[in-house]
Protein backbone atom coordinates (compact mmCIF):
# COMPACT_ATOMS: atom_id res chain seq x y z
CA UNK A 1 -1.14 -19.77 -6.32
CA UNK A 2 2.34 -18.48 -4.95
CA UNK A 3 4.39 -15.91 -6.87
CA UNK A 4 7.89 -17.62 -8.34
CA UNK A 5 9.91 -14.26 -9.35
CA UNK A 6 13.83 -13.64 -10.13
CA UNK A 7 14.84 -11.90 -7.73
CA UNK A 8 17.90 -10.57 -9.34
CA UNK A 9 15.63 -8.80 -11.98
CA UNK A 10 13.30 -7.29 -9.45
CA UNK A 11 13.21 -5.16 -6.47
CA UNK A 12 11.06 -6.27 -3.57
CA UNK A 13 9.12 -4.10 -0.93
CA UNK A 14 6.53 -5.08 1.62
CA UNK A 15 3.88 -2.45 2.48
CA UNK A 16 1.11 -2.52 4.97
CA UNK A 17 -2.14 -1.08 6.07
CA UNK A 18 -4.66 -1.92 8.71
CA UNK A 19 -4.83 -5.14 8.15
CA UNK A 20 -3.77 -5.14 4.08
CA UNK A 21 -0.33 -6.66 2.94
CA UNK A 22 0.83 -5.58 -0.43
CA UNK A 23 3.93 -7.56 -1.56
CA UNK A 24 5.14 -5.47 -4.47
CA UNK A 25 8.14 -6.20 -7.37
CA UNK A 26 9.86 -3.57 -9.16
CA UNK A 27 11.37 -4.58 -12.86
CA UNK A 28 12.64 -2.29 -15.23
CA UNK A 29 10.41 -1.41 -18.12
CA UNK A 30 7.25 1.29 -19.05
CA UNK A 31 5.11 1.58 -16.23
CA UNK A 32 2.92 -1.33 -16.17
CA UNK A 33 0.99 -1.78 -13.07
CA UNK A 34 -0.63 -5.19 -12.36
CA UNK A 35 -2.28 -6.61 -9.30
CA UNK A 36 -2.97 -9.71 -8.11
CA UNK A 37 -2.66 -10.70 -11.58
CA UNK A 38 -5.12 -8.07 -12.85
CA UNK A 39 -4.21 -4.73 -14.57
CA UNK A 40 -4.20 -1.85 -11.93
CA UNK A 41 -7.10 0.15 -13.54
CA UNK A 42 -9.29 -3.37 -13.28
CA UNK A 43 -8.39 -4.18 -9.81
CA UNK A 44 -8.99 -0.76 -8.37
CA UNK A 45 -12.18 -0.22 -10.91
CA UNK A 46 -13.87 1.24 -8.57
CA UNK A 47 -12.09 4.21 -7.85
CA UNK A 48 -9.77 5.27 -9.69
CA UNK A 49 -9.31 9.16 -8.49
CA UNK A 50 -7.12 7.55 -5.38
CA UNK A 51 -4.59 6.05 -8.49
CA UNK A 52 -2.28 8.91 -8.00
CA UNK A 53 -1.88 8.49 -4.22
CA UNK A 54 -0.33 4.57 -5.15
CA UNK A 55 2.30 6.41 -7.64
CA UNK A 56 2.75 9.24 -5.39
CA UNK A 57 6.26 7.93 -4.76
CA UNK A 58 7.02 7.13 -8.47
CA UNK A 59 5.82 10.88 -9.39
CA UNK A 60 8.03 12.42 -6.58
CA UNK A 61 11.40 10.33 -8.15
CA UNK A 62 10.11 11.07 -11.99
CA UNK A 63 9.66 7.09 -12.50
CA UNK A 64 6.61 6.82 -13.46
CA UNK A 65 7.00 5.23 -17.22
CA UNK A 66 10.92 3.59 -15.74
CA UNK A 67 9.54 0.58 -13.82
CA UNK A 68 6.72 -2.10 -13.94
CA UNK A 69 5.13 -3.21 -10.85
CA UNK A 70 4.12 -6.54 -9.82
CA UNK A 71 1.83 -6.83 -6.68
CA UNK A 72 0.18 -9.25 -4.63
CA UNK A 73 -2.08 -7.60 -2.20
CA UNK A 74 -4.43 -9.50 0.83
CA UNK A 75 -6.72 -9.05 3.27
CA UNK A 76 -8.64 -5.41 3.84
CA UNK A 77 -10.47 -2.73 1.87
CA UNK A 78 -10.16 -0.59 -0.94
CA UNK A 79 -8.27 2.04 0.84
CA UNK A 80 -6.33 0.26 3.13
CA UNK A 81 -5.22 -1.71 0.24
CA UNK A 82 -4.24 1.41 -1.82
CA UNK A 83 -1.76 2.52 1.18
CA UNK A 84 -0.55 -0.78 1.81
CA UNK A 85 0.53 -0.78 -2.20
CA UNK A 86 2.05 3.29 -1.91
CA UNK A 87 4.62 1.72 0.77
CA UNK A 88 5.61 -1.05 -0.52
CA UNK A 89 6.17 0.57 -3.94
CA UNK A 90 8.47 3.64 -1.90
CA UNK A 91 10.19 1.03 0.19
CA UNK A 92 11.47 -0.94 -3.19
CA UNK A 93 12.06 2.27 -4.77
CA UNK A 94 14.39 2.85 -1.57
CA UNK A 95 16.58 -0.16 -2.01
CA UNK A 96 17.14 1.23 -5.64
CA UNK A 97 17.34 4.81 -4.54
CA UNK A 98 18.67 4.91 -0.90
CA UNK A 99 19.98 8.55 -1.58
CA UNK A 100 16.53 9.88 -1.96
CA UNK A 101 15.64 8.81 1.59
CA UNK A 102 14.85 12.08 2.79
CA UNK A 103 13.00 13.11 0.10
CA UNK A 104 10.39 10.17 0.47
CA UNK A 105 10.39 10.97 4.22
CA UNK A 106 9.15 14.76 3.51
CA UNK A 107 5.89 13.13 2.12
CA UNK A 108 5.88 10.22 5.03
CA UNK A 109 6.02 7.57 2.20
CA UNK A 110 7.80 5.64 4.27
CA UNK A 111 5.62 5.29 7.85
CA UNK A 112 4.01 2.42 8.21
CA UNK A 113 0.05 3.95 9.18
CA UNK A 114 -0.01 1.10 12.29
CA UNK A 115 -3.48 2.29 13.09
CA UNK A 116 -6.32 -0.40 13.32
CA UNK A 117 -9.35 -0.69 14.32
CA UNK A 118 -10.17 -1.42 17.96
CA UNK A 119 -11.97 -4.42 19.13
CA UNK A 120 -15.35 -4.32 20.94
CA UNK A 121 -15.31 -4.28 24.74
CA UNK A 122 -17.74 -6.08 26.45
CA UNK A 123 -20.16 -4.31 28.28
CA UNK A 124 -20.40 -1.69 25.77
CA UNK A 125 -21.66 -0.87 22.32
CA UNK A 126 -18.86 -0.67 20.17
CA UNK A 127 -14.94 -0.04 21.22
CA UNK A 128 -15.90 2.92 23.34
CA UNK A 129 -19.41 3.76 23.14
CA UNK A 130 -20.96 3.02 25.94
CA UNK A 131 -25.15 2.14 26.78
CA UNK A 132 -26.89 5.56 27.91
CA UNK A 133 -27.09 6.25 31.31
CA UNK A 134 -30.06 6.73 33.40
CA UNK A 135 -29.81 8.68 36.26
CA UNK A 136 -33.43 7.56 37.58
């Protein structure tokens, strides 16, 4: 199913984490959230303590009841999933807001998190973790 939006109406930003990519659409209007076609509180059911971190940038501009977000998130977890969403919500919120720059970068809303996890070597257990060693 691909997403057909105006983009005149909307604002677009791209976040990602790990190896999550949240495409998200800003739109004027009262703070709905929805996710892959799913209402935020449904798609993240099972946790929904980490909700403020994903409006973290809408608290820090006062926007949270201004917009409604649009989403399409792949690939990952739960968590990487949630960051990959905060970004791409603060770099569309950027494009509308380009004088509150700094004030996004304070709170590193802005850095993409480019850590992954690292592949298995052979010869060893995991990335690093090697076999124990005998001496004798």
């Amino acid at each position: 199913m691909k997403n057909t939006f105006d983009l005149t109406r909307y604002q677009f930003g791209v976040g990602r984490r790990k190896s999550s990519t949240a495409r998200v659409y800003l739109e004027q209007g009262n703070g709905i959230i929805s996710v892959n076609g799913k209402k935020f509180e449904e798609y993240f059911s099972g946790n929904l303590s980490f909700a403020s971190v994903v409006i973290q940038p809408l608290k820090l501009l006062d926007k949270q009841n201004s917009y409604n977000i649009k989403a399409t998130i792949r690939g990952g977890g739960f968590t990487g999933q949630m960051e990959a969403l905060r970004l791409g919500i603060a770099r569309a919120l950027l494009k509308l807001y380009p004088d509150c720059r700094t004030t996004l970068k304070n709170f590193s809303l802005l850095t993409r998190d480019s850590r992954v996890k690292e592949r298995k070597k052979y010869g060893l257990k995991a990335a690093r973790k090697a076999p124990q060693f005998s001496k004798r």
